[in-house]
N, C-alpha and C. Protein backbone atom coordinates (compact mmCIF):
# COMPACT_ATOMS: atom_id res chain seq x y z
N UNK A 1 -25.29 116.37 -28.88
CA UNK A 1 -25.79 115.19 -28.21
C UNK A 1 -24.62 114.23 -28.01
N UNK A 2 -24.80 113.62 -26.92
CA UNK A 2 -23.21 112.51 -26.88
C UNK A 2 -23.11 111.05 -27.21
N UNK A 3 -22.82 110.81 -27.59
CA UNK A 3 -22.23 109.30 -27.56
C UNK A 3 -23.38 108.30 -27.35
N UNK A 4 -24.07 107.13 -28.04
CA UNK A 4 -24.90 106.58 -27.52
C UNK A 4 -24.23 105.53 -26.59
N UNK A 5 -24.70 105.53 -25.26
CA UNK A 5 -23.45 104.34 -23.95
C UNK A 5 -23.62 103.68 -24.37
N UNK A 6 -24.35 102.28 -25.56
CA UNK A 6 -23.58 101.31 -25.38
C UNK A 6 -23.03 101.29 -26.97
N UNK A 7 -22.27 102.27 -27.03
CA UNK A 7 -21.27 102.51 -28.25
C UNK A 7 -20.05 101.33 -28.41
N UNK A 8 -19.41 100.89 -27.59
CA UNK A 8 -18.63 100.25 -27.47
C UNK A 8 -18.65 98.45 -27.77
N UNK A 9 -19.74 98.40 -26.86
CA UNK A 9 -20.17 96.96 -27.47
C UNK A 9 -21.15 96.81 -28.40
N UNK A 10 -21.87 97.79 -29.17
CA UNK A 10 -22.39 97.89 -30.33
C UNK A 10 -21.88 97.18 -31.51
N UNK A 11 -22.65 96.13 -32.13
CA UNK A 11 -21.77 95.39 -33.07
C UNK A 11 -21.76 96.29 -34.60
N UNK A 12 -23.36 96.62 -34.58
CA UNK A 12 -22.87 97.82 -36.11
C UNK A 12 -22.06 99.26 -35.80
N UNK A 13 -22.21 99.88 -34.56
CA UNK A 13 -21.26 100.53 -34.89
C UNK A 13 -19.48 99.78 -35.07
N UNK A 14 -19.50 99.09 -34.54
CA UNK A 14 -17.72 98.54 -34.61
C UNK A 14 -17.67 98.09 -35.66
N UNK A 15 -18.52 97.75 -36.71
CA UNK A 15 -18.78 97.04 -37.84
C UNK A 15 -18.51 95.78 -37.75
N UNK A 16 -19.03 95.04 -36.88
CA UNK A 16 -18.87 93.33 -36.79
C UNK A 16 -20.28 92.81 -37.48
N UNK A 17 -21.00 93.72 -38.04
CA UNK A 17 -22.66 92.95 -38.56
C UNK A 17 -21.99 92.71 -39.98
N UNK A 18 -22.24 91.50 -40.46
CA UNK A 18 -22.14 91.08 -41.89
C UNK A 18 -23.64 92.27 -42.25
N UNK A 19 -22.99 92.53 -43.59
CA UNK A 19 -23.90 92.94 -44.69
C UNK A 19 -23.82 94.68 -44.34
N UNK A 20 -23.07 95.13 -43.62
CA UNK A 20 -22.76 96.41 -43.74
C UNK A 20 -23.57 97.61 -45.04
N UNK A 21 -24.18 98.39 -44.63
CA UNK A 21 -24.45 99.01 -45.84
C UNK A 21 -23.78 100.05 -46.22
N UNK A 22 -23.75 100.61 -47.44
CA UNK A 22 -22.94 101.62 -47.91
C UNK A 22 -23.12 102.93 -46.82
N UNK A 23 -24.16 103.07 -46.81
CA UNK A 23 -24.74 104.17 -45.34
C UNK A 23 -24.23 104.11 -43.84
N UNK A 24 -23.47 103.30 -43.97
CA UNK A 24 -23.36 103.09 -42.33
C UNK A 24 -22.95 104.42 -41.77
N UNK A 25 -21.67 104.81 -42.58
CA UNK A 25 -21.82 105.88 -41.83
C UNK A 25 -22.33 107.63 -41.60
N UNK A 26 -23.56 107.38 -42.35
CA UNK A 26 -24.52 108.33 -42.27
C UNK A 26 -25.23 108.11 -40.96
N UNK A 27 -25.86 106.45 -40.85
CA UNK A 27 -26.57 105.66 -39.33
C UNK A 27 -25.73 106.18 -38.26
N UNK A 28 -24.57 105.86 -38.84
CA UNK A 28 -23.58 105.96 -36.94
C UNK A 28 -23.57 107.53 -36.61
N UNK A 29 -23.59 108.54 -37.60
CA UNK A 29 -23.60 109.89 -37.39
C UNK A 29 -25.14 110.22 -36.73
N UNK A 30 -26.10 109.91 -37.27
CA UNK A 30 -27.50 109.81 -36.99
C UNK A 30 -27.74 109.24 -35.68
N UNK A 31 -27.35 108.06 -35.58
CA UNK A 31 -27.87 107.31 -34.15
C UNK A 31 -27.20 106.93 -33.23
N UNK A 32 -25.57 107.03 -33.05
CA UNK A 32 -24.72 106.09 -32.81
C UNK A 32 -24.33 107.99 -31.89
N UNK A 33 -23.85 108.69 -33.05
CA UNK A 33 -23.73 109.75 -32.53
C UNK A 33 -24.32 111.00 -32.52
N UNK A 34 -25.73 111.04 -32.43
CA UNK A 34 -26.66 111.62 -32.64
C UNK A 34 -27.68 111.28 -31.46
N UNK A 35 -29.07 111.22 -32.26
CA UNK A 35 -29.95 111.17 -31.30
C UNK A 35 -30.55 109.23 -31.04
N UNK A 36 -30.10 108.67 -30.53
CA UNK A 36 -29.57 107.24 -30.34
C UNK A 36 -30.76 106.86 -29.71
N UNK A 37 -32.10 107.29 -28.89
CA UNK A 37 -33.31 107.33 -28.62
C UNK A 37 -34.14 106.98 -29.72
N UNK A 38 -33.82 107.01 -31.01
CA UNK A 38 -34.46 106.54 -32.26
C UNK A 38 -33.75 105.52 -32.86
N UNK A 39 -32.93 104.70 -32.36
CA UNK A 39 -31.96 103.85 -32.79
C UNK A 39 -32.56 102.62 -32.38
N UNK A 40 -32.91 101.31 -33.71
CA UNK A 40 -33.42 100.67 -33.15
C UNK A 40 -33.02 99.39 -32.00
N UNK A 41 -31.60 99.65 -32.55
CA UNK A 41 -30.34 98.41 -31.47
C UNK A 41 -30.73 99.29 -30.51
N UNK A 42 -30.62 100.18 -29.98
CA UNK A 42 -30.46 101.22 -28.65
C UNK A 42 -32.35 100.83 -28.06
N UNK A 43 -33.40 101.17 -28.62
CA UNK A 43 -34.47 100.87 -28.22
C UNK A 43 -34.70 99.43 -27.76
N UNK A 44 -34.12 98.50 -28.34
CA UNK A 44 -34.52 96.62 -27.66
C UNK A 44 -33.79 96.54 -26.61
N UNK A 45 -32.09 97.26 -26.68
CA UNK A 45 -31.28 96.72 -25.73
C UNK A 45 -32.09 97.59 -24.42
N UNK A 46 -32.42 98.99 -24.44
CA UNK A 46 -32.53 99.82 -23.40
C UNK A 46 -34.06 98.98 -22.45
N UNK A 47 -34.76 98.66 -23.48
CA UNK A 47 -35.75 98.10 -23.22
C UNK A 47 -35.64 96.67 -22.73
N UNK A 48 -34.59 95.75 -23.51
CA UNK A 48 -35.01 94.20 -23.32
C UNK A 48 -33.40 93.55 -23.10
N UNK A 49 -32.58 94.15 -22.58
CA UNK A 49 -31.44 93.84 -22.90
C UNK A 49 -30.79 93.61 -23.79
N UNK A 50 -29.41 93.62 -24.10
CA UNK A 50 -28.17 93.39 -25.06
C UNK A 50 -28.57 92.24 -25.65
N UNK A 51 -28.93 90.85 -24.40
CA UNK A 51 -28.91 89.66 -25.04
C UNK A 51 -30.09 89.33 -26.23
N UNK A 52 -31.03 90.16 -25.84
CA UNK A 52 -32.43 90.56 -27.46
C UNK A 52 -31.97 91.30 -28.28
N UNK A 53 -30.83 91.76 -28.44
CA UNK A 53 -31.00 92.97 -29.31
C UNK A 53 -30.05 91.32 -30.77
N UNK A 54 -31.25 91.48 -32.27
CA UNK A 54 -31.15 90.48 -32.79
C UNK A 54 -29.63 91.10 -33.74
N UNK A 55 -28.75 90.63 -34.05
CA UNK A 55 -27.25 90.74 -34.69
C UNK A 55 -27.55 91.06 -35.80
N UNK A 56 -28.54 90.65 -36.84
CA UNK A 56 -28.48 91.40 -37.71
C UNK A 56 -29.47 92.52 -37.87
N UNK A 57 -29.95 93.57 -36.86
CA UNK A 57 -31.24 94.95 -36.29
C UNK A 57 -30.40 95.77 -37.03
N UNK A 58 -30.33 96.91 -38.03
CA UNK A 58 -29.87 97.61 -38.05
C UNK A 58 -30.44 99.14 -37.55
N UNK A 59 -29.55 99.86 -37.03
CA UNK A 59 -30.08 100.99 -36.43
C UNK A 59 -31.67 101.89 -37.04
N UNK A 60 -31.96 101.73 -38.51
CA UNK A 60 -32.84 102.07 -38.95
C UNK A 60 -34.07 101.12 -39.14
N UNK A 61 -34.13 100.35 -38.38
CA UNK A 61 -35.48 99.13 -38.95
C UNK A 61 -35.80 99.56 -37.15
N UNK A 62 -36.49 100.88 -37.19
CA UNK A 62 -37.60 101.18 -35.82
C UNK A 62 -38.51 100.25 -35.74
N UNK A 63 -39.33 100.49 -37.16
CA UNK A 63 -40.58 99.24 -37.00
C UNK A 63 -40.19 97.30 -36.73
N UNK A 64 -39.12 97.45 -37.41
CA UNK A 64 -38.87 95.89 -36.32
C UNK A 64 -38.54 95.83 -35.18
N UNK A 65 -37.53 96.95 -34.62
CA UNK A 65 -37.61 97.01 -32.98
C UNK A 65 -38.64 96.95 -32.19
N UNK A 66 -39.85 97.97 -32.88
CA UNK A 66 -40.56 97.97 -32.09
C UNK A 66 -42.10 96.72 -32.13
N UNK A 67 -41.66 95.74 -33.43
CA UNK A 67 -42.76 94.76 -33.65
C UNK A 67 -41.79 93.39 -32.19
N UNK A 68 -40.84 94.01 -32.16
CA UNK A 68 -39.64 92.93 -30.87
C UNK A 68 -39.78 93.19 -29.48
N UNK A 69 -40.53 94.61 -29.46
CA UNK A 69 -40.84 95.24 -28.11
C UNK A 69 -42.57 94.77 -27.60
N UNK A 70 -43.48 94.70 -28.82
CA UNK A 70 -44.41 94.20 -28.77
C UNK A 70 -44.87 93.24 -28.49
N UNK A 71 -43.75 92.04 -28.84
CA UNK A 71 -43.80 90.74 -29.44
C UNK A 71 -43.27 90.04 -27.47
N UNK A 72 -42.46 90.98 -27.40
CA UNK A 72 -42.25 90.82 -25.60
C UNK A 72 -42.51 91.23 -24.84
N UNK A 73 -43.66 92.37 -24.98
CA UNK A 73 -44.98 92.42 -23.77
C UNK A 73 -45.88 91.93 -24.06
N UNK A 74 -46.38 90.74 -25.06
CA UNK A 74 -47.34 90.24 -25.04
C UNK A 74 -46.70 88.58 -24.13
N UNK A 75 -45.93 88.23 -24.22
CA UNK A 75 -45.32 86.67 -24.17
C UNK A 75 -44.55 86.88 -22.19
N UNK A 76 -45.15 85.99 -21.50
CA UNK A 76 -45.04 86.32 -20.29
C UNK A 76 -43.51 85.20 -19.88
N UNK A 77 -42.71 84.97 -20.95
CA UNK A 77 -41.92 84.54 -20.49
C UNK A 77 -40.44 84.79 -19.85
């Protein structure tokens, strides 16, 4: 599988997110360079843009991505 595209400006993969976890790079092998369709930075941005995707999301909190995906098809703004 290749590269998730927005690898580059990804702040946890570059490691610019304070609070880094010991795992990161199990996540970045998993989602970053893996299957990135289950990634929850990759699901808000693909969905709601870069500028929603919240700085501290880490690739494994699906269920908050997707309570952020919810939370902005209900709100018509």
């Amino acid at each position: 599988m290749p590269n998730c595209p927005f690898i580059a400006g990804c702040l946890f993969f570059n490691d610019k997110m304070k609070n880094m976890p010991a795992t990161s790079g199990i996540y970045k092998r998993n989602y970053c360079q893996g299957d990135n369709t289950n990634c929850a930075r990759f699901m808000v941005r693909q969905a709601l843009g870069g500028e929603h995707v919240p700085e501290d999301l880490f690739p494994n909190q699906r269920e908050r991505a997707e309570a952020l995906l919810r939370k902005e098809d209900r709100c018509s703004c």
